[in-house]
Structures are given as C-alpha cells and as structure tokens.
PDB file of N, CA and C in Angstrom:
ATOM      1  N   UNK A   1      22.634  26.981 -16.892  1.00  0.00           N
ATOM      2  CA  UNK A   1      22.219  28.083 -17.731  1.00  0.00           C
ATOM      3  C   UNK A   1      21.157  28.891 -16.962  1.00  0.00           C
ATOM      4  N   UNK A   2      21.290  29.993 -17.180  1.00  0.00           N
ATOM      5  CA  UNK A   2      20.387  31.164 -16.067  1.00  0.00           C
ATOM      6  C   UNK A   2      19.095  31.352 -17.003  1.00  0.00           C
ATOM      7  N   UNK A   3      17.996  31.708 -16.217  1.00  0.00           N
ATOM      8  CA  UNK A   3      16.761  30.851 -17.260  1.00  0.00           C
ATOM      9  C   UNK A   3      16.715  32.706 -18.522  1.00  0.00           C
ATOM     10  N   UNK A   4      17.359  33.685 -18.017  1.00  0.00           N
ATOM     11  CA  UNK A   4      17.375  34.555 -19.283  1.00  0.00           C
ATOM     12  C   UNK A   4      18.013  33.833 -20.388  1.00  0.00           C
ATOM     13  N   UNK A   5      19.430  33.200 -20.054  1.00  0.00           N
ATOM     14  CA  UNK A   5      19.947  32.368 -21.230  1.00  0.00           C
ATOM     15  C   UNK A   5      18.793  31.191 -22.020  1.00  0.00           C
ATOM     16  N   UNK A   6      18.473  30.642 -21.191  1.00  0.00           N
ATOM     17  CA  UNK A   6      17.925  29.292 -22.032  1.00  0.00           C
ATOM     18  C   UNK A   6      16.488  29.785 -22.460  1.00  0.00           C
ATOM     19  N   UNK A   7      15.457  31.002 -22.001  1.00  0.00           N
ATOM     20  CA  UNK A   7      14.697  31.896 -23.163  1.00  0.00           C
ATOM     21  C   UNK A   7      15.382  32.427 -24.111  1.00  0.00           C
ATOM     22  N   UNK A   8      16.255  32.514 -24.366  1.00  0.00           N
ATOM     23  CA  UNK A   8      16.932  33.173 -25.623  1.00  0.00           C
ATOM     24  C   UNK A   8      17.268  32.038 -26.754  1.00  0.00           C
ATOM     25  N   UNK A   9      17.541  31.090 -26.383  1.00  0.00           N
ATOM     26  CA  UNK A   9      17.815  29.851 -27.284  1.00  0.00           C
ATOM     27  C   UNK A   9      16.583  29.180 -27.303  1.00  0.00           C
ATOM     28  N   UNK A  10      15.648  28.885 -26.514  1.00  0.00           N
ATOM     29  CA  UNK A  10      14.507  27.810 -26.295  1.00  0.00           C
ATOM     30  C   UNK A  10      13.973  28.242 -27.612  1.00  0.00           C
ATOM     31  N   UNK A  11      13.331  27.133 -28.849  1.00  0.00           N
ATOM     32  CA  UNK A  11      12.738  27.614 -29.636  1.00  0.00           C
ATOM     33  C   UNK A  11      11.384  27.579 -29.501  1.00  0.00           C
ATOM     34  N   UNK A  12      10.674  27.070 -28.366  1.00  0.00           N
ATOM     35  CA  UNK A  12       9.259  27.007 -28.116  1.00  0.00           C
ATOM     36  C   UNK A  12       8.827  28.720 -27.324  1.00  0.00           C
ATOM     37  N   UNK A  13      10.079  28.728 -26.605  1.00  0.00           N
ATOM     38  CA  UNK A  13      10.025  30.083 -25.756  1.00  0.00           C
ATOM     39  C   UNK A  13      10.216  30.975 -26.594  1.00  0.00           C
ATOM     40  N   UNK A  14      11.017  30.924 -27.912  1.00  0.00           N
ATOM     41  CA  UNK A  14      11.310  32.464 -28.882  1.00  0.00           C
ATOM     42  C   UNK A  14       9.667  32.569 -29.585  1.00  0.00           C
ATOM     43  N   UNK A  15       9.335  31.117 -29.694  1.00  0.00           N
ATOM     44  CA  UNK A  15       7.882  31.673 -30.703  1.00  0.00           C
ATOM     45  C   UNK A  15       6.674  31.842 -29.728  1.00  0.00           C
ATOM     46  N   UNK A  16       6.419  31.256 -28.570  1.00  0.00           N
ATOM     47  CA  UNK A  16       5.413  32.069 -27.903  1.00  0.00           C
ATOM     48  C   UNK A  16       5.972  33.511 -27.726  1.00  0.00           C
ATOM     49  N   UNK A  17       6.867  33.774 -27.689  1.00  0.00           N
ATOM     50  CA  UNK A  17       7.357  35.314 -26.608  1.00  0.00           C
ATOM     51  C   UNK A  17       7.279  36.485 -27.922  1.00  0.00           C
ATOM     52  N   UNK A  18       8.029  35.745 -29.140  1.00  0.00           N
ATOM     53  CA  UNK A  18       7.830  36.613 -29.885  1.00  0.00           C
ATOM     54  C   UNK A  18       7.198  36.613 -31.522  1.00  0.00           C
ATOM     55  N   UNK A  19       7.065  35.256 -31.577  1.00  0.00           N
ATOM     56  CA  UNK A  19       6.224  34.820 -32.605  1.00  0.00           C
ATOM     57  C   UNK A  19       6.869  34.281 -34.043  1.00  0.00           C
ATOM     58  N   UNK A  20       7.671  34.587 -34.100  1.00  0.00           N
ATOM     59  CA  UNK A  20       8.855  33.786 -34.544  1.00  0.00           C
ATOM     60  C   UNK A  20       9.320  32.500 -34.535  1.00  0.00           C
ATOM     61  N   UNK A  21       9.932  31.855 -35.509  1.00  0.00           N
ATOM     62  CA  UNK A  21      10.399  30.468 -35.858  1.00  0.00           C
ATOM     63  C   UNK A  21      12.035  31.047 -35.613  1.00  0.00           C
ATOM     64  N   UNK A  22      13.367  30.526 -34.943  1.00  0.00           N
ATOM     65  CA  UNK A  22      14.521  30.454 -35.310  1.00  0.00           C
ATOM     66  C   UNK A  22      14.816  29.146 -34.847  1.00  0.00           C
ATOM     67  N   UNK A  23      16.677  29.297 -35.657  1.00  0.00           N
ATOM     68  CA  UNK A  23      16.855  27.861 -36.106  1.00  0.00           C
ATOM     69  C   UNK A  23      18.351  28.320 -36.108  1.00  0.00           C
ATOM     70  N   UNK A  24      19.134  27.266 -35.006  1.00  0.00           N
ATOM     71  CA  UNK A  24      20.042  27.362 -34.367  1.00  0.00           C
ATOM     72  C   UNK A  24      21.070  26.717 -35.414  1.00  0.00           C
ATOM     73  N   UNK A  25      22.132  27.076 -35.984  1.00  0.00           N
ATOM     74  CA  UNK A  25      23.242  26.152 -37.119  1.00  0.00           C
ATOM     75  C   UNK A  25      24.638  26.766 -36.846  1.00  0.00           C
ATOM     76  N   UNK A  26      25.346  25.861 -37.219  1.00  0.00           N
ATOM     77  CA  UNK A  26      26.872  26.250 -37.498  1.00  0.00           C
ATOM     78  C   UNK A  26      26.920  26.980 -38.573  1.00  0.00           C
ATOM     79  N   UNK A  27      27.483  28.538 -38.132  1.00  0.00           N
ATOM     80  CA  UNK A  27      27.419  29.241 -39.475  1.00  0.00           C
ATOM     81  C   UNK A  27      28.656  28.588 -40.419  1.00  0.00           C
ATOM     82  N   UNK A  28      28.297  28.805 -41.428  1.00  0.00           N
ATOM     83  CA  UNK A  28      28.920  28.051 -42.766  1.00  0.00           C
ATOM     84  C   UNK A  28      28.623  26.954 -43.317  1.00  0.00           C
ATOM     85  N   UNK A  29      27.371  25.767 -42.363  1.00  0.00           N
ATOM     86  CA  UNK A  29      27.603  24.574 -42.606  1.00  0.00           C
ATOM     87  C   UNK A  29      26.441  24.578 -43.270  1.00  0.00           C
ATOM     88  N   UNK A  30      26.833  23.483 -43.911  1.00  0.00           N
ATOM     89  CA  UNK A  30      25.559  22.992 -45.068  1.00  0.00           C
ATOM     90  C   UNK A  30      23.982  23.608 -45.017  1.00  0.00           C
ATOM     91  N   UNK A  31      23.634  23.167 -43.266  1.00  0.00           N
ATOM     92  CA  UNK A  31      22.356  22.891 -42.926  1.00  0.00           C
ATOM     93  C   UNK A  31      21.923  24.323 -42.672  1.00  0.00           C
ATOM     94  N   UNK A  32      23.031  25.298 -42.475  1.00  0.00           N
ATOM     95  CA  UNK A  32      22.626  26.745 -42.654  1.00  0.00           C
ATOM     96  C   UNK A  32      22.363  26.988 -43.944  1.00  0.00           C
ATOM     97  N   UNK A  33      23.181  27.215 -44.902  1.00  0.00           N
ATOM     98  CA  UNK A  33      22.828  26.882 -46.398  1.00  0.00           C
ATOM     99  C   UNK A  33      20.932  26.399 -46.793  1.00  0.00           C
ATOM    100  N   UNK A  34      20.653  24.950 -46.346  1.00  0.00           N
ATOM    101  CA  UNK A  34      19.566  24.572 -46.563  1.00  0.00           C
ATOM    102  C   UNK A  34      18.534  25.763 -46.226  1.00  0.00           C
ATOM    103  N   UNK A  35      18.261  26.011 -44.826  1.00  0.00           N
ATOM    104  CA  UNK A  35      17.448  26.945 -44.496  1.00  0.00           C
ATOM    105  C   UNK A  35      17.588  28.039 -44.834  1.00  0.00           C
ATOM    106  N   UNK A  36      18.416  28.902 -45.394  1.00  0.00           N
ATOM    107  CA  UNK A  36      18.333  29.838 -45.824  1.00  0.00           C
ATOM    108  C   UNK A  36      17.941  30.185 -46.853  1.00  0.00           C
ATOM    109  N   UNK A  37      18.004  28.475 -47.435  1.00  0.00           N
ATOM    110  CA  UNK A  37      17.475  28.923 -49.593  1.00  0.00           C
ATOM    111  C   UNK A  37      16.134  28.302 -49.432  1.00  0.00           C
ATOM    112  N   UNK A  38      16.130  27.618 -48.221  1.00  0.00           N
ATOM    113  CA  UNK A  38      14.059  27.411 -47.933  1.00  0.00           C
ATOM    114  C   UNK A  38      13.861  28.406 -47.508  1.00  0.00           C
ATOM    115  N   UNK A  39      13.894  29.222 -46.732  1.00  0.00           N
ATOM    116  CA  UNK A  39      13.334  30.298 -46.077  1.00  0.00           C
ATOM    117  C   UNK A  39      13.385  31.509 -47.135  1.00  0.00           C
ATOM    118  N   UNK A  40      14.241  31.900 -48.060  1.00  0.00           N
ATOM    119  CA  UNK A  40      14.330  33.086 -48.390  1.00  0.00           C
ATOM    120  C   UNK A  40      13.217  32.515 -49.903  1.00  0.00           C
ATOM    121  N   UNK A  41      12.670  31.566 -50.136  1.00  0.00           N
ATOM    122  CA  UNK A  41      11.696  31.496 -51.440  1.00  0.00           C
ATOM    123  C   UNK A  41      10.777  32.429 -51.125  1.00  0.00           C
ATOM    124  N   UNK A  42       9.971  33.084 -51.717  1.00  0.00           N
ATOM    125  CA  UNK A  42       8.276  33.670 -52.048  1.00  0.00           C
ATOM    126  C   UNK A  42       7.697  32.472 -52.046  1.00  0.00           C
ATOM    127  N   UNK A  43       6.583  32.156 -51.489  1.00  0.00           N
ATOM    128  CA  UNK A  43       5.218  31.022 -51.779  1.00  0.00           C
ATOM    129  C   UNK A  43       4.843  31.790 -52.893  1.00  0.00           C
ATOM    130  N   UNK A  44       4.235  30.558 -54.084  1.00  0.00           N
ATOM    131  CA  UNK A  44       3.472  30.798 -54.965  1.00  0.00           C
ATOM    132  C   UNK A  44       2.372  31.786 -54.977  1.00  0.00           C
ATOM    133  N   UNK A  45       1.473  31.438 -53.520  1.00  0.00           N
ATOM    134  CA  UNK A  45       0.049  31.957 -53.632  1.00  0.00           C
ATOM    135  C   UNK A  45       0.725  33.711 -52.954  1.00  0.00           C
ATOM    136  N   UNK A  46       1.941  34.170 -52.927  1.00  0.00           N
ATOM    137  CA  UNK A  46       1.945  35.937 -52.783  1.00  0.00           C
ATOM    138  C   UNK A  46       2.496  36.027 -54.044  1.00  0.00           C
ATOM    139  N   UNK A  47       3.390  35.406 -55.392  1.00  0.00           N
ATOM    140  CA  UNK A  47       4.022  35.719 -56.208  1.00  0.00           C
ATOM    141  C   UNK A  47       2.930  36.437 -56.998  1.00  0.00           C
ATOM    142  N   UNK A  48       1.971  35.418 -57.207  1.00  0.00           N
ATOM    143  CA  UNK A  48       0.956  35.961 -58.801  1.00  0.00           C
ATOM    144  C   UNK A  48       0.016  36.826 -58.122  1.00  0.00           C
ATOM    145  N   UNK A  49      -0.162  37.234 -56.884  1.00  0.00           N
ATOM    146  CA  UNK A  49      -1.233  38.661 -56.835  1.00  0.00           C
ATOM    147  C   UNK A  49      -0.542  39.854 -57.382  1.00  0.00           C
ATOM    148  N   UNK A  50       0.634  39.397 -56.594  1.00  0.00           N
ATOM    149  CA  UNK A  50       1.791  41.035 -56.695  1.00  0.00           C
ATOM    150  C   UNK A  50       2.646  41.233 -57.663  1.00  0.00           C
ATOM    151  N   UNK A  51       2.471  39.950 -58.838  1.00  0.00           N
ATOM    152  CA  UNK A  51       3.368  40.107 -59.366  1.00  0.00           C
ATOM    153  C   UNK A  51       5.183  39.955 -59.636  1.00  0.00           C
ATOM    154  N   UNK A  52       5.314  39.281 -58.594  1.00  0.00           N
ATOM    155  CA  UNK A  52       6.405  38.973 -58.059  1.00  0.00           C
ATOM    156  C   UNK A  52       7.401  38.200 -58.960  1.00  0.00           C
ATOM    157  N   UNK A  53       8.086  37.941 -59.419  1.00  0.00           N
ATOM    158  CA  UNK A  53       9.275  37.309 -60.456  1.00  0.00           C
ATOM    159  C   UNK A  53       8.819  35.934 -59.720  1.00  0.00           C
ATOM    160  N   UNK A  54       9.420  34.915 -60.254  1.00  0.00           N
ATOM    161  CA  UNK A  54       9.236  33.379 -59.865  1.00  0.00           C
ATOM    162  C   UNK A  54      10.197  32.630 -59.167  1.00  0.00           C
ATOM    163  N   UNK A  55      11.498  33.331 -59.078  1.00  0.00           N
ATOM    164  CA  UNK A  55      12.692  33.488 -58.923  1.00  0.00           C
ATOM    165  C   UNK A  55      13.002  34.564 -57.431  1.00  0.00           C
ATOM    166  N   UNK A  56      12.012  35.232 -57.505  1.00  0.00           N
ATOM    167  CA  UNK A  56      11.911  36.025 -55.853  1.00  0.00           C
ATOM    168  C   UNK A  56      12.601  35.699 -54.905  1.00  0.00           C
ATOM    169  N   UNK A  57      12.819  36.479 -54.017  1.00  0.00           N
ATOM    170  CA  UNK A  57      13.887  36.236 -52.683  1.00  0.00           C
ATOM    171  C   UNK A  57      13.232  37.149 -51.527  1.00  0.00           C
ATOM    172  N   UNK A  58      13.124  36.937 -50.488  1.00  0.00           N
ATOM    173  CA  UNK A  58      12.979  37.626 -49.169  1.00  0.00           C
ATOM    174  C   UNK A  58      14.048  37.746 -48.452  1.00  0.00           C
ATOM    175  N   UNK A  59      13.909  38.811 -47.793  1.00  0.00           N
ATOM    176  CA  UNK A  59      14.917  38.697 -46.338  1.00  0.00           C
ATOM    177  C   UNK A  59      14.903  37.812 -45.735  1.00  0.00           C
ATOM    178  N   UNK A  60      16.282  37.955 -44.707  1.00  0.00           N
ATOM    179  CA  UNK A  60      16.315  37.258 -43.771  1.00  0.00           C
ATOM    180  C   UNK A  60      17.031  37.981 -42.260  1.00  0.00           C
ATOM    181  N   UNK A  61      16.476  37.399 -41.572  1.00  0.00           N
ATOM    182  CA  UNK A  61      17.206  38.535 -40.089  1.00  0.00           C
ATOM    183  C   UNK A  61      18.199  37.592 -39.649  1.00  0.00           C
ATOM    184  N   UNK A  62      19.515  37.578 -39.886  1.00  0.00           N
ATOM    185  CA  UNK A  62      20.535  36.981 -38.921  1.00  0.00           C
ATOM    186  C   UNK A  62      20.823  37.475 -37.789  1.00  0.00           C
ATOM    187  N   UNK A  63      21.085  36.623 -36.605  1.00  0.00           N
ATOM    188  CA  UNK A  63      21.043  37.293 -35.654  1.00  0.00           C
ATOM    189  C   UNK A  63      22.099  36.595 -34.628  1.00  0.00           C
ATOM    190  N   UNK A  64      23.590  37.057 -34.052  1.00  0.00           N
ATOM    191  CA  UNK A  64      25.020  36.555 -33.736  1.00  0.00           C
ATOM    192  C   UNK A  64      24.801  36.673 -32.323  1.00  0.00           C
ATOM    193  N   UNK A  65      24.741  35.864 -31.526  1.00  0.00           N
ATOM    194  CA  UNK A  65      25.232  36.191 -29.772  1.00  0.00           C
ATOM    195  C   UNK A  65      26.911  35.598 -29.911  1.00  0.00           C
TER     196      UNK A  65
END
C-alpha cells in the first residue's frame, strides 16, 4: 500500500490530520447500523439549552472510495 493509501484509511492518521473519528464497516452490515444510530443521537447536555426534541438526530458524512 503506497503510504497516500494507508493515510487515508489509518484511523490514528485521519484524526491527527484532520480531527475526525472514522470507522471503517461493510456497508449494510449490522455494525454499520450500530454506529450510525450511536453517532447520529444529540447528547443530553446540547438537547435542553437549545431546546432540542429528545428524539433528535444529527448528520452524518458518508464517505465511498
């Protein structure tokens, strides 16, 4: 692997470089599923300043090579 490839996948190298958490899955499979319905919650402590439903959802950036 040419070291541009393996910065693009390295997940220690995506979050120093760009500060970011990603998380490598078989799209469709379960464990994509999991992270996506953890990741897309609101934390409690931004819901009740702003007002936020309890039930809230965030984005998410998918991203296909």
């Amino acid at each position: 692997m040419k070291p541009y490839q393996y910065n693009l996948v390295s997940k220690r190298r995506l979050k120093q470089q760009y500060g970011f958490d990603a998380f490598f899955v078989r799209p469709g499979s379960e464990q994509e599923r999991e992270w996506i319905a953890f990741f897309g919650q609101v934390n409690v402590k931004w819901r009740r300043p702003f007002g936020w439903p309890a039930d809230g959802k965030k984005g998410i950036v998918r991203v296909s090579l």
